[in-house]
C-alpha atoms as a PDB file:
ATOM      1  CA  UNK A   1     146.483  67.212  17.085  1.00  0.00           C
ATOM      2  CA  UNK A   2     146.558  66.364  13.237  1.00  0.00           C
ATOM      3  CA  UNK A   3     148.318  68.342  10.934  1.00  0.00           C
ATOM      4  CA  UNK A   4     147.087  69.118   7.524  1.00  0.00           C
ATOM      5  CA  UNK A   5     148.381  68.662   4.334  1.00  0.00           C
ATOM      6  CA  UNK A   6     148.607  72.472   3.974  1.00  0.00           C
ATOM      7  CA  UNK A   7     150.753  72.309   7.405  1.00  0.00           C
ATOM      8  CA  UNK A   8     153.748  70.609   5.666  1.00  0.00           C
ATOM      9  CA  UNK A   9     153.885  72.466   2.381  1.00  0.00           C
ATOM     10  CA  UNK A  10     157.207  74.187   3.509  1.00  0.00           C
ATOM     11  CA  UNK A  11     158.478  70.432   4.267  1.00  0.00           C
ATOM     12  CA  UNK A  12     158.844  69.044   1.064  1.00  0.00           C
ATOM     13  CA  UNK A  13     160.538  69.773  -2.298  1.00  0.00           C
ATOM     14  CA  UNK A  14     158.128  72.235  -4.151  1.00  0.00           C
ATOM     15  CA  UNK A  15     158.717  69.924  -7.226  1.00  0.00           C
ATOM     16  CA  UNK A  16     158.961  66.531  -7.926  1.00  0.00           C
ATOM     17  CA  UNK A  17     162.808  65.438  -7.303  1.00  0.00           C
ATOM     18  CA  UNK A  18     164.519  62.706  -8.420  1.00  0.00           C
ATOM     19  CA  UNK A  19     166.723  60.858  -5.702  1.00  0.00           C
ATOM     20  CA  UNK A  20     168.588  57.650  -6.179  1.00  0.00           C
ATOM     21  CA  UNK A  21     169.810  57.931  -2.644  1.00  0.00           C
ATOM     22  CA  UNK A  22     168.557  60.096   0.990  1.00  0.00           C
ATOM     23  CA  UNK A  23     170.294  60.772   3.748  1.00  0.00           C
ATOM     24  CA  UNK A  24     168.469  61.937   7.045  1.00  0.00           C
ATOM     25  CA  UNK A  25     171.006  63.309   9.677  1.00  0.00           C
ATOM     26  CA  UNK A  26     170.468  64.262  13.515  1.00  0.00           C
ATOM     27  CA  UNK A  27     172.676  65.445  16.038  1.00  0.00           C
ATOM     28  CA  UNK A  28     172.827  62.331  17.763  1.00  0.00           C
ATOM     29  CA  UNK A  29     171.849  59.731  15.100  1.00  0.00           C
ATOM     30  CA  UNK A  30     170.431  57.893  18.394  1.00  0.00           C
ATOM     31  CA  UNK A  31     166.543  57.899  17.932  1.00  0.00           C
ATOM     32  CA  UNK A  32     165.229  60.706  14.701  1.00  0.00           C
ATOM     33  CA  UNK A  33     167.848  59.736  11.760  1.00  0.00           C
ATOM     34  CA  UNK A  34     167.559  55.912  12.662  1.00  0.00           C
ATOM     35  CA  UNK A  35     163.919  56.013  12.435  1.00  0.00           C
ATOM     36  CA  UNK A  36     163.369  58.026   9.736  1.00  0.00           C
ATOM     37  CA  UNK A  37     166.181  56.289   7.699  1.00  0.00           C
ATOM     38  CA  UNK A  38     164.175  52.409   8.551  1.00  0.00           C
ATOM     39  CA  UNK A  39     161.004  54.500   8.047  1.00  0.00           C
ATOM     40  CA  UNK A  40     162.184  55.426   4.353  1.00  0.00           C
ATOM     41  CA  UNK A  41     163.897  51.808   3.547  1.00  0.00           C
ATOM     42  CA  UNK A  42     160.419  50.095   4.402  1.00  0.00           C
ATOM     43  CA  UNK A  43     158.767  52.195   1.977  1.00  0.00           C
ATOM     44  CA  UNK A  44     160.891  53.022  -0.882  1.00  0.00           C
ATOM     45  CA  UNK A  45     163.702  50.783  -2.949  1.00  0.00           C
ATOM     46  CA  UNK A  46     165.473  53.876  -3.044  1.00  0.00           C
ATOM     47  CA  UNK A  47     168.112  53.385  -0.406  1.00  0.00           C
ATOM     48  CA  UNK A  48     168.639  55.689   2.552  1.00  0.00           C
ATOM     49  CA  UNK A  49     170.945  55.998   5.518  1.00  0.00           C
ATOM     50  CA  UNK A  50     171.314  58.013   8.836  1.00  0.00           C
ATOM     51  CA  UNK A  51     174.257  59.824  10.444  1.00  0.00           C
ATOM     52  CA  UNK A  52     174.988  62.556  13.223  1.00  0.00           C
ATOM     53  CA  UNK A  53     176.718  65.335  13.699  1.00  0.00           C
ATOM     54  CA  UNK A  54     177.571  64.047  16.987  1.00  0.00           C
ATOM     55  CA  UNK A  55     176.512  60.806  16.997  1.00  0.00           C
ATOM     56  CA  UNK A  56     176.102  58.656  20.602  1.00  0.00           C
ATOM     57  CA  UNK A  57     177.312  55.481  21.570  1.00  0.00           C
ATOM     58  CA  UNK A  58     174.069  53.788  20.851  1.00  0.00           C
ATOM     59  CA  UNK A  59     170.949  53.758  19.343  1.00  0.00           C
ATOM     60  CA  UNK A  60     168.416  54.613  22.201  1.00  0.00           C
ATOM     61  CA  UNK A  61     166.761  51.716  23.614  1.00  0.00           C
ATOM     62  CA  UNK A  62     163.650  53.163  23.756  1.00  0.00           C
ATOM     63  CA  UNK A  63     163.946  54.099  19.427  1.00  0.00           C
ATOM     64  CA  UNK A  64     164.464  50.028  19.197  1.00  0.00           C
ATOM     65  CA  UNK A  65     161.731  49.396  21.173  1.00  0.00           C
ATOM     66  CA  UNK A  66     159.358  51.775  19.415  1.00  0.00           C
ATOM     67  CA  UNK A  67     160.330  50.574  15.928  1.00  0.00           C
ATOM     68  CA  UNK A  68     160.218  46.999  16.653  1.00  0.00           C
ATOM     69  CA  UNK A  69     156.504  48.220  18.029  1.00  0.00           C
ATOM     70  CA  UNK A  70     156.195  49.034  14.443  1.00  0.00           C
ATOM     71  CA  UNK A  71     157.703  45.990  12.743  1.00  0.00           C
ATOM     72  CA  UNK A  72     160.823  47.865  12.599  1.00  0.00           C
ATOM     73  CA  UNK A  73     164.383  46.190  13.743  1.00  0.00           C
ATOM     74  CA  UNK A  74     166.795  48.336  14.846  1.00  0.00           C
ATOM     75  CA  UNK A  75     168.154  46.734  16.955  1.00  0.00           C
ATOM     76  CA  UNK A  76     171.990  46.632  15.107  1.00  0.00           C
ATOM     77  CA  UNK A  77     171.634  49.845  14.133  1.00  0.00           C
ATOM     78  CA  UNK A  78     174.551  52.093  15.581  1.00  0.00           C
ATOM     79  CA  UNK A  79     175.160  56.061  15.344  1.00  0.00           C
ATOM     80  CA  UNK A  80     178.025  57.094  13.516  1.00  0.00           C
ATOM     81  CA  UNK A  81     179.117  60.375  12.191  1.00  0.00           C
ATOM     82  CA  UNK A  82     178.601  61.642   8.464  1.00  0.00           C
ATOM     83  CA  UNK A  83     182.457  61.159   7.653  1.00  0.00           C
ATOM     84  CA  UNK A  84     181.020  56.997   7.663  1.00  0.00           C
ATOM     85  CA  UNK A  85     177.775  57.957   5.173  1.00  0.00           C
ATOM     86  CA  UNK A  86     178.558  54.901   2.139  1.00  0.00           C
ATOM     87  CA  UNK A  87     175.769  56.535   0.048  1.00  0.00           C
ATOM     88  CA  UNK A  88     175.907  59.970  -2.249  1.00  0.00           C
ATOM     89  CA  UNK A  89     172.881  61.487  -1.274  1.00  0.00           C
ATOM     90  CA  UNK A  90     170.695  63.746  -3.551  1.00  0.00           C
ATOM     91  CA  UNK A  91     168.898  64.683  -0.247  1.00  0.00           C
ATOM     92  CA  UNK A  92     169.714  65.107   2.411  1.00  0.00           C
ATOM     93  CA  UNK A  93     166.938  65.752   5.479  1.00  0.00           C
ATOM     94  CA  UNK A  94     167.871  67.145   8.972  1.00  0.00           C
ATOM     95  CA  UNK A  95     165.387  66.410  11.713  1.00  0.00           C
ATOM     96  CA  UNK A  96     166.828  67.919  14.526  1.00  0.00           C
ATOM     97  CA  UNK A  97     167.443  71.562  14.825  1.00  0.00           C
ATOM     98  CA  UNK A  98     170.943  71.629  15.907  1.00  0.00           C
ATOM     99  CA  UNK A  99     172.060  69.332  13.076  1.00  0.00           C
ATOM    100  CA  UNK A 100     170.584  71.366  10.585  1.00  0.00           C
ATOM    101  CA  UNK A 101     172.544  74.584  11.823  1.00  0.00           C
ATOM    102  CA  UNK A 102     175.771  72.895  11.686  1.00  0.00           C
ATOM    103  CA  UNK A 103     175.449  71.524   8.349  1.00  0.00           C
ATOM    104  CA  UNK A 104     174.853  75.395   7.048  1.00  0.00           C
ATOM    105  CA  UNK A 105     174.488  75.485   3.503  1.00  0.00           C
ATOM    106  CA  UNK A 106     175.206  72.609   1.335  1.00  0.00           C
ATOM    107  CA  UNK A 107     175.340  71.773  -2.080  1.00  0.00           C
ATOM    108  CA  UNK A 108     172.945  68.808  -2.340  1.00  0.00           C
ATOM    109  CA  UNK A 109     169.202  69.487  -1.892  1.00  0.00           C
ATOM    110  CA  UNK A 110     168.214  69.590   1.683  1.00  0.00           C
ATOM    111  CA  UNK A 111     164.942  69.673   3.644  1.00  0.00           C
ATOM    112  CA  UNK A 112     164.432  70.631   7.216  1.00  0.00           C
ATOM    113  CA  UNK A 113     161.916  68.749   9.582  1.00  0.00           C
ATOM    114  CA  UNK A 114     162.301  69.764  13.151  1.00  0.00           C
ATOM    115  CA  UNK A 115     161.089  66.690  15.246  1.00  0.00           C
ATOM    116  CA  UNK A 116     161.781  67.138  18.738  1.00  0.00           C
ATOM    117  CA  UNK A 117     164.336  64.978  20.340  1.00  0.00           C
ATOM    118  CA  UNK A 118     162.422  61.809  22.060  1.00  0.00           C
ATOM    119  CA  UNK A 119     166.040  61.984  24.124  1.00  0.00           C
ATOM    120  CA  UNK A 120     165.164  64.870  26.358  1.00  0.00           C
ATOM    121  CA  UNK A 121     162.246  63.634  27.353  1.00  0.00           C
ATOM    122  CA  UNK A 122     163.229  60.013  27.709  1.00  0.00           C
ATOM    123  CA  UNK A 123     159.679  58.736  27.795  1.00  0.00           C
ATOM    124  CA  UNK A 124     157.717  56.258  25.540  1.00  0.00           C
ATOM    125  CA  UNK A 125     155.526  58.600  24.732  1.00  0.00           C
ATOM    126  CA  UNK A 126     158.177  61.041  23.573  1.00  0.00           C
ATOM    127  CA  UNK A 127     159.394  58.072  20.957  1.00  0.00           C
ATOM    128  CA  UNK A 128     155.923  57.281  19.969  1.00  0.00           C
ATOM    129  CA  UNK A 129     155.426  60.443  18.580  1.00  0.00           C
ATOM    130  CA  UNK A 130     158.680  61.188  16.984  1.00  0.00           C
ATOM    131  CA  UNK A 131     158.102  58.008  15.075  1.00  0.00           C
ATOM    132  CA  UNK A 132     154.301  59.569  14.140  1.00  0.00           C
ATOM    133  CA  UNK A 133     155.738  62.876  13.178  1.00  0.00           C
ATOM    134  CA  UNK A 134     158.136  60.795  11.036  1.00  0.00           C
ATOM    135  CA  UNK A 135     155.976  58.071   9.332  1.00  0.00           C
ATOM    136  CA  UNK A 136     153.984  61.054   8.760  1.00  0.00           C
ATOM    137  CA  UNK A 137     156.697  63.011   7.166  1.00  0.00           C
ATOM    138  CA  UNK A 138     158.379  59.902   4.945  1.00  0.00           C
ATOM    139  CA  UNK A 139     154.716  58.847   3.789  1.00  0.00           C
ATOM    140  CA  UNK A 140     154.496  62.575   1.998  1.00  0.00           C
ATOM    141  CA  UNK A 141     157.991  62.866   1.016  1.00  0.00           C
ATOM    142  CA  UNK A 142     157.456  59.777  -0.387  1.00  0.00           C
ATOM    143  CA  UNK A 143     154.882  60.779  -2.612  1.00  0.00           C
ATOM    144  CA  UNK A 144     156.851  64.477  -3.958  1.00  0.00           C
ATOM    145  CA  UNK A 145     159.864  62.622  -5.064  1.00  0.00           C
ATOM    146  CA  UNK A 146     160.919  60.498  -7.889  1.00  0.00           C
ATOM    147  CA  UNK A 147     162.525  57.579  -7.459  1.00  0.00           C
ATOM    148  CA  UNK A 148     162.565  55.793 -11.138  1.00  0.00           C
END
């Protein structure tokens, strides 16, 4: 199934925003965050990191595997928690569900994607699409925000 521009509206920032820095956060900063964070970097000179609310031991094998798939290393990436975060982000972007309830409100601008975690499933399949749901998602955010 493809979604259509009109799908994501809700997505993105409404207006152009300027960010000199992004932060993308999942519960587990194992597979989502890491991805979409390398996903961003790859694209934009506008730097951005990853973090968890809970974050795992280790970046999930099967995220490495998928981004090196897509010229992508990840492979010394490792979760850590948003007290770690070097950056001051002017947006921040949860992609899990249960990260974005436990950040509540903040003050910084936030958007929501919910990308279901490749984790449950444990498949390659399951990682192959988070990562299209993702370069999907960065390639349009991308394009609404200012980065000069």
């Amino acid at each position: 199934m493809k979604l259509t521009d009109h799908a994501l509206e809700n997505l993105f920032p409404a207006a152009p925003l300027f960010v000199t820095a992004i932060l993308f956060v999942c519960i587990h900063n194992s597979a989502r965050s890491p991805l979409a964070a390398a996903l961003w970097n790859r694209t934009s000179v506008v730097r951005a990191e990853s973090a968890g609310t809970h974050p795992s031991d280790q970046v999930h094998p099967l995220a490495v595997a998928v981004a090196a798939r897509h010229g992508i290393d990840l492979s010394a990436a490792v979760p850590r928690p948003l007290s770690q975060v070097t950056i001051c982000p002017d947006l921040v972007v949860t992609v899990c569900d249960r990260a974005n309830e436990e950040l509540g409100s903040t003050e910084e601008p936030r958007l929501h994607w919910s990308i279901p975690d490749p984790g449950e499933t444990g498949t390659l399949e399951a990682f192959e699409a988070a990562m299209q749901m993702l370069d999907q998602r960065i390639k349009v955010l991308f394009e609404r925000v200012s980065t000069n």
